[in-house]
PDB file of N, CA and C in Angstrom:
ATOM      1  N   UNK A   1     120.970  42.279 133.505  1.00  0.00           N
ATOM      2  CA  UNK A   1     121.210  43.688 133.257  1.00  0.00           C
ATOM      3  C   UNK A   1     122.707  43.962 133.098  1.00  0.00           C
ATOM      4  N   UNK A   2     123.351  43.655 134.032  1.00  0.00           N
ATOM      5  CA  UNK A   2     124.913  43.523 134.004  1.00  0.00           C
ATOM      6  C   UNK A   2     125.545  42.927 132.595  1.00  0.00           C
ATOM      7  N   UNK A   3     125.090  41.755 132.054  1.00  0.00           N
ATOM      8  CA  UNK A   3     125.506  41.349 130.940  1.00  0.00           C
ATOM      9  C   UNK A   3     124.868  42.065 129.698  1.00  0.00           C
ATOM     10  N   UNK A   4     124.135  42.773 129.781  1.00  0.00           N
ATOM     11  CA  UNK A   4     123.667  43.900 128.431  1.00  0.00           C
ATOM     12  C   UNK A   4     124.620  45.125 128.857  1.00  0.00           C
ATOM     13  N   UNK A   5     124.481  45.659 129.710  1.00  0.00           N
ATOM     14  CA  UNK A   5     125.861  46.509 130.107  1.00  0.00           C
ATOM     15  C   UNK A   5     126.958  46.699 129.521  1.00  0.00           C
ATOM     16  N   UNK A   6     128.016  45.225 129.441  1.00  0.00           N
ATOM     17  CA  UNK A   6     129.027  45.250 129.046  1.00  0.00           C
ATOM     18  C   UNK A   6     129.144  44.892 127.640  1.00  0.00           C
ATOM     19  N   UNK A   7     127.580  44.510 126.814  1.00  0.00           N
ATOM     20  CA  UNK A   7     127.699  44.141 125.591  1.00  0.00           C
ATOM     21  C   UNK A   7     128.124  45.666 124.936  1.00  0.00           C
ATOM     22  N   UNK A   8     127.463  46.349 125.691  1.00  0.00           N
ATOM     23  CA  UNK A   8     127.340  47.436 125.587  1.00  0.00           C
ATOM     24  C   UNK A   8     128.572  48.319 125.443  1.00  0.00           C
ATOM     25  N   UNK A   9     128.909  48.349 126.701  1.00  0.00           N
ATOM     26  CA  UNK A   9     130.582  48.906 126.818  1.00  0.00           C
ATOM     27  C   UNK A   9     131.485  48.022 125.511  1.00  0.00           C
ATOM     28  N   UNK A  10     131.383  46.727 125.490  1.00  0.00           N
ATOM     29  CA  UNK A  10     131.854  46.295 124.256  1.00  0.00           C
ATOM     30  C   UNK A  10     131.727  46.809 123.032  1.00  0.00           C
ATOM     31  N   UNK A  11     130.583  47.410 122.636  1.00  0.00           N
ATOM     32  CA  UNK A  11     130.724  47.870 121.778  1.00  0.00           C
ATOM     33  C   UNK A  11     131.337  49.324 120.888  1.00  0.00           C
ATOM     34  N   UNK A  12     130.896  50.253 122.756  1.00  0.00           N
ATOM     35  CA  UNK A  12     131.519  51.425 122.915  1.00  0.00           C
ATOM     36  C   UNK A  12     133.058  51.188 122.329  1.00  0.00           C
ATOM     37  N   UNK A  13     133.738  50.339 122.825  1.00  0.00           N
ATOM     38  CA  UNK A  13     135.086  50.459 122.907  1.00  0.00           C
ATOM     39  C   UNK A  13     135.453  49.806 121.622  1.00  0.00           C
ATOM     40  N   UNK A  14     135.101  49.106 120.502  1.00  0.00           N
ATOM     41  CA  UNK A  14     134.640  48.996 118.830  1.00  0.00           C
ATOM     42  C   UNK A  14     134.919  50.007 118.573  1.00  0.00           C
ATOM     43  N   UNK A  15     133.760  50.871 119.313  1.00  0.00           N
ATOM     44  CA  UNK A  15     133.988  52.483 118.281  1.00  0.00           C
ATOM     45  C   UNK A  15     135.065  52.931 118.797  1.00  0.00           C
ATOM     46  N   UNK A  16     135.741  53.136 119.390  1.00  0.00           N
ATOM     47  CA  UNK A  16     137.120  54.192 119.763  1.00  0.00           C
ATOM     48  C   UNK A  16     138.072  53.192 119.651  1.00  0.00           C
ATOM     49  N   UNK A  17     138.030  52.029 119.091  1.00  0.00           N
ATOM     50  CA  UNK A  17     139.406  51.679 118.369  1.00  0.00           C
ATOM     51  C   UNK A  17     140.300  50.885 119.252  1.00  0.00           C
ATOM     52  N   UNK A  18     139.590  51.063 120.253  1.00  0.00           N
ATOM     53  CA  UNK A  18     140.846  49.973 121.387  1.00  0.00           C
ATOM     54  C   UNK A  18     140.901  48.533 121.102  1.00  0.00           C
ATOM     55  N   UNK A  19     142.026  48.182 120.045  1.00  0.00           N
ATOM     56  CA  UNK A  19     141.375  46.868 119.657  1.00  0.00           C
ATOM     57  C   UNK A  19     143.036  46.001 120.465  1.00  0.00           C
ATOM     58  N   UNK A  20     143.737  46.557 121.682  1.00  0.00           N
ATOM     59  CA  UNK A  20     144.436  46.211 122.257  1.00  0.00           C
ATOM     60  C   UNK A  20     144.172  45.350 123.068  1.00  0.00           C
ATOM     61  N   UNK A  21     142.861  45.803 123.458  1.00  0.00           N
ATOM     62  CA  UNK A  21     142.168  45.234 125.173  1.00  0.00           C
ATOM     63  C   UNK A  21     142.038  46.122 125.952  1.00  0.00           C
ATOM     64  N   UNK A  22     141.020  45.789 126.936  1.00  0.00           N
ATOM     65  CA  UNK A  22     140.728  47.040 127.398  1.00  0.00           C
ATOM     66  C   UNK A  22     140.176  46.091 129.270  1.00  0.00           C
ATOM     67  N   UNK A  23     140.030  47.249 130.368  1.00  0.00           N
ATOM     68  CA  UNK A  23     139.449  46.304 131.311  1.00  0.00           C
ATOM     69  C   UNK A  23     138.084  46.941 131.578  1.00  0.00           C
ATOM     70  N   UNK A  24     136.664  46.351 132.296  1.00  0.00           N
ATOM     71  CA  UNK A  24     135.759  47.239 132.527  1.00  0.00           C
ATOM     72  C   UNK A  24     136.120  46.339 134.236  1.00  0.00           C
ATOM     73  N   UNK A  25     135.434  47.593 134.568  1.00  0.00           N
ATOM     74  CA  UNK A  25     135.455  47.160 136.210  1.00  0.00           C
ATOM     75  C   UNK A  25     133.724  47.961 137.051  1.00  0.00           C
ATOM     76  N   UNK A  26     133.732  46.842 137.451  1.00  0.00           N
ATOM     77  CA  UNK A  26     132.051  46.977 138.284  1.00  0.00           C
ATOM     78  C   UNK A  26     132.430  47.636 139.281  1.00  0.00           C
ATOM     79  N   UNK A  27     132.546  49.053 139.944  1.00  0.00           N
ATOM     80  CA  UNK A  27     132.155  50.126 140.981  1.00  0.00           C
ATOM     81  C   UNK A  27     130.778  49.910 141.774  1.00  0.00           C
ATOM     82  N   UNK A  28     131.140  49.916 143.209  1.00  0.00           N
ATOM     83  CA  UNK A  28     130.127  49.442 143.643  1.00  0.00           C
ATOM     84  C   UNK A  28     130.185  49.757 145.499  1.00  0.00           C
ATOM     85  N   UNK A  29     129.111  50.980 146.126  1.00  0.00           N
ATOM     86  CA  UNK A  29     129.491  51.435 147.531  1.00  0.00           C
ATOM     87  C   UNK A  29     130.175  52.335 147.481  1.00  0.00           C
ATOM     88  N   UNK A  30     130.627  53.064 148.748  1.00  0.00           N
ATOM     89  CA  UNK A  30     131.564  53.487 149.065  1.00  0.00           C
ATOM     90  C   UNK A  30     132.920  53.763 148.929  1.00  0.00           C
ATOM     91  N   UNK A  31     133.220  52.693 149.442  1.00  0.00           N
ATOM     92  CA  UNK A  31     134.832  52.029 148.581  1.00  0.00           C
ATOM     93  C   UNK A  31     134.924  51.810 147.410  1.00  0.00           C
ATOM     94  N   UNK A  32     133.891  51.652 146.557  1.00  0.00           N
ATOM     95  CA  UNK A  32     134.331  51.702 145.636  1.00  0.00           C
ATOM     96  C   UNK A  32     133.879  53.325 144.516  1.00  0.00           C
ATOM     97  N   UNK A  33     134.121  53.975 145.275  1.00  0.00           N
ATOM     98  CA  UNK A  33     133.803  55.344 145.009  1.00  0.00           C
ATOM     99  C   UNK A  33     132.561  55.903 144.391  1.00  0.00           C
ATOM    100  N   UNK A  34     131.435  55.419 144.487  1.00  0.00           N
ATOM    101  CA  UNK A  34     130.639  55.680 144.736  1.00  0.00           C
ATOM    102  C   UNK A  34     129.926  56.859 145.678  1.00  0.00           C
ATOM    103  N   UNK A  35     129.458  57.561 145.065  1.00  0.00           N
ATOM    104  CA  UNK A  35     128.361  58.545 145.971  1.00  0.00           C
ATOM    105  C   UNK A  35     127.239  58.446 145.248  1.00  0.00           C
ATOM    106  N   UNK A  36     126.763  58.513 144.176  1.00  0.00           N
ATOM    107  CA  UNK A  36     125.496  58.431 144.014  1.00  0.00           C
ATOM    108  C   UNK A  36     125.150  56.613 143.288  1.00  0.00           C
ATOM    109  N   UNK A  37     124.429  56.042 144.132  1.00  0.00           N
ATOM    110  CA  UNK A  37     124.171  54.581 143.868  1.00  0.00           C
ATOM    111  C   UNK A  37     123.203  54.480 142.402  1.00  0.00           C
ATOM    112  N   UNK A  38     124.396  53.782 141.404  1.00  0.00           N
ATOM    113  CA  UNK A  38     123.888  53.071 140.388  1.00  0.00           C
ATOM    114  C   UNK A  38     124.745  51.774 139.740  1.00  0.00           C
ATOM    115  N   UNK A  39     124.527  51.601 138.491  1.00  0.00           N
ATOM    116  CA  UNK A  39     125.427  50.919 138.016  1.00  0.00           C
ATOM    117  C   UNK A  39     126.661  51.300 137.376  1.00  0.00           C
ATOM    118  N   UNK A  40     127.789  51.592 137.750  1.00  0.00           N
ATOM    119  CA  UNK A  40     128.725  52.189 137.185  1.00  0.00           C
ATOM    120  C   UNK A  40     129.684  51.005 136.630  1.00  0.00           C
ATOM    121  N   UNK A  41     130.099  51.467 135.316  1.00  0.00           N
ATOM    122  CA  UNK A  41     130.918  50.122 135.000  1.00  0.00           C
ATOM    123  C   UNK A  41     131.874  51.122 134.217  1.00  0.00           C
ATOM    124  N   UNK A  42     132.989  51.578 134.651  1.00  0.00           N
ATOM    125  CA  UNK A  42     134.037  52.215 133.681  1.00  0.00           C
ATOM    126  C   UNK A  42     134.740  51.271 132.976  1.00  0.00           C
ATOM    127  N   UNK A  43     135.314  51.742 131.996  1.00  0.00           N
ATOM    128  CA  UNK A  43     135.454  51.041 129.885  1.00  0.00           C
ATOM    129  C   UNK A  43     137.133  51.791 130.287  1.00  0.00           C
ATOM    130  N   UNK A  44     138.497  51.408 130.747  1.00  0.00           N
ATOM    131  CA  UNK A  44     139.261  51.621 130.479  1.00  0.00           C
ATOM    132  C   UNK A  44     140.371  50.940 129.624  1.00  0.00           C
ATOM    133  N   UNK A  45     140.979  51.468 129.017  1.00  0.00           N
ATOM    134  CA  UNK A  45     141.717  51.068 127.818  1.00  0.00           C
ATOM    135  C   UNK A  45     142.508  52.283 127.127  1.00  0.00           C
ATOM    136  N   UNK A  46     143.633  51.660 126.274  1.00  0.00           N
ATOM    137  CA  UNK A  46     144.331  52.599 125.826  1.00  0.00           C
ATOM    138  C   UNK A  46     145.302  52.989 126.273  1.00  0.00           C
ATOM    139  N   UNK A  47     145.822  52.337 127.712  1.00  0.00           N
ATOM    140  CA  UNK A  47     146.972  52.524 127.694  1.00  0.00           C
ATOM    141  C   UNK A  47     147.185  51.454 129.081  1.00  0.00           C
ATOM    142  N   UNK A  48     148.556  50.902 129.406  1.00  0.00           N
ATOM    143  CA  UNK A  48     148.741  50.097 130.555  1.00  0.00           C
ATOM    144  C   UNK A  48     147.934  50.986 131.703  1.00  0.00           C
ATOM    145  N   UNK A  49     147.486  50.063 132.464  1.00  0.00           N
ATOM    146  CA  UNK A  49     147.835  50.873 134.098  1.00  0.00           C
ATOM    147  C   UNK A  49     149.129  50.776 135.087  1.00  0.00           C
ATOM    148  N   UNK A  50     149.216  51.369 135.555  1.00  0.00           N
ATOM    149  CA  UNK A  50     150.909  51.918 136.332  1.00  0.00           C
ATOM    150  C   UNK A  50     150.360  51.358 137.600  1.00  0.00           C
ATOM    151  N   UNK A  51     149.416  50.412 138.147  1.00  0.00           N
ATOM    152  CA  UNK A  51     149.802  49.701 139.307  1.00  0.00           C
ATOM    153  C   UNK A  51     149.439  48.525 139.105  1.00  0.00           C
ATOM    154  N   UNK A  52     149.680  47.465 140.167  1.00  0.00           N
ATOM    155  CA  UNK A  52     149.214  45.900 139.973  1.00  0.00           C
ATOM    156  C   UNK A  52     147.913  45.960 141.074  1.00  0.00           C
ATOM    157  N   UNK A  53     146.161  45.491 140.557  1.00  0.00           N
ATOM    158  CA  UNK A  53     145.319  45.550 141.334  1.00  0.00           C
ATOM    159  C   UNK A  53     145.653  44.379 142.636  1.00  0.00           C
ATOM    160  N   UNK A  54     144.984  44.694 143.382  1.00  0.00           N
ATOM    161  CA  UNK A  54     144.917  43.520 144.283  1.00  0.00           C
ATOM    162  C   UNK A  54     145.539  44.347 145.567  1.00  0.00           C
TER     163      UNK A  54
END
């Protein structure tokens, strides 16, 4: 399911042109901001991010 997901988001991000690179990131619980439990996979791209993860 996860890997149709991001074919998915892959393709989303085709259409809006981000042909820079982009990151998706799996959300997941609490911590990971979550309140209502599903599969959340946000498609960001389009511009750097301003911190280093980790």
């Amino acid at each position: 399911l996860l890997g149709h997901v991001m074919i998915v988001g892959e393709m989303c991000v085709a259409h809006l042109g981000l042909t820079n690179g982009f990151r998706m990131v799996v959300d997941e619980g609490p911590e990971g901001g979550q309140s209502v439990y599903r599969i959340h996979l946000p498609v960001l791209g389009g511009r750097q991010l301003g911190w280093t993860p980790g």
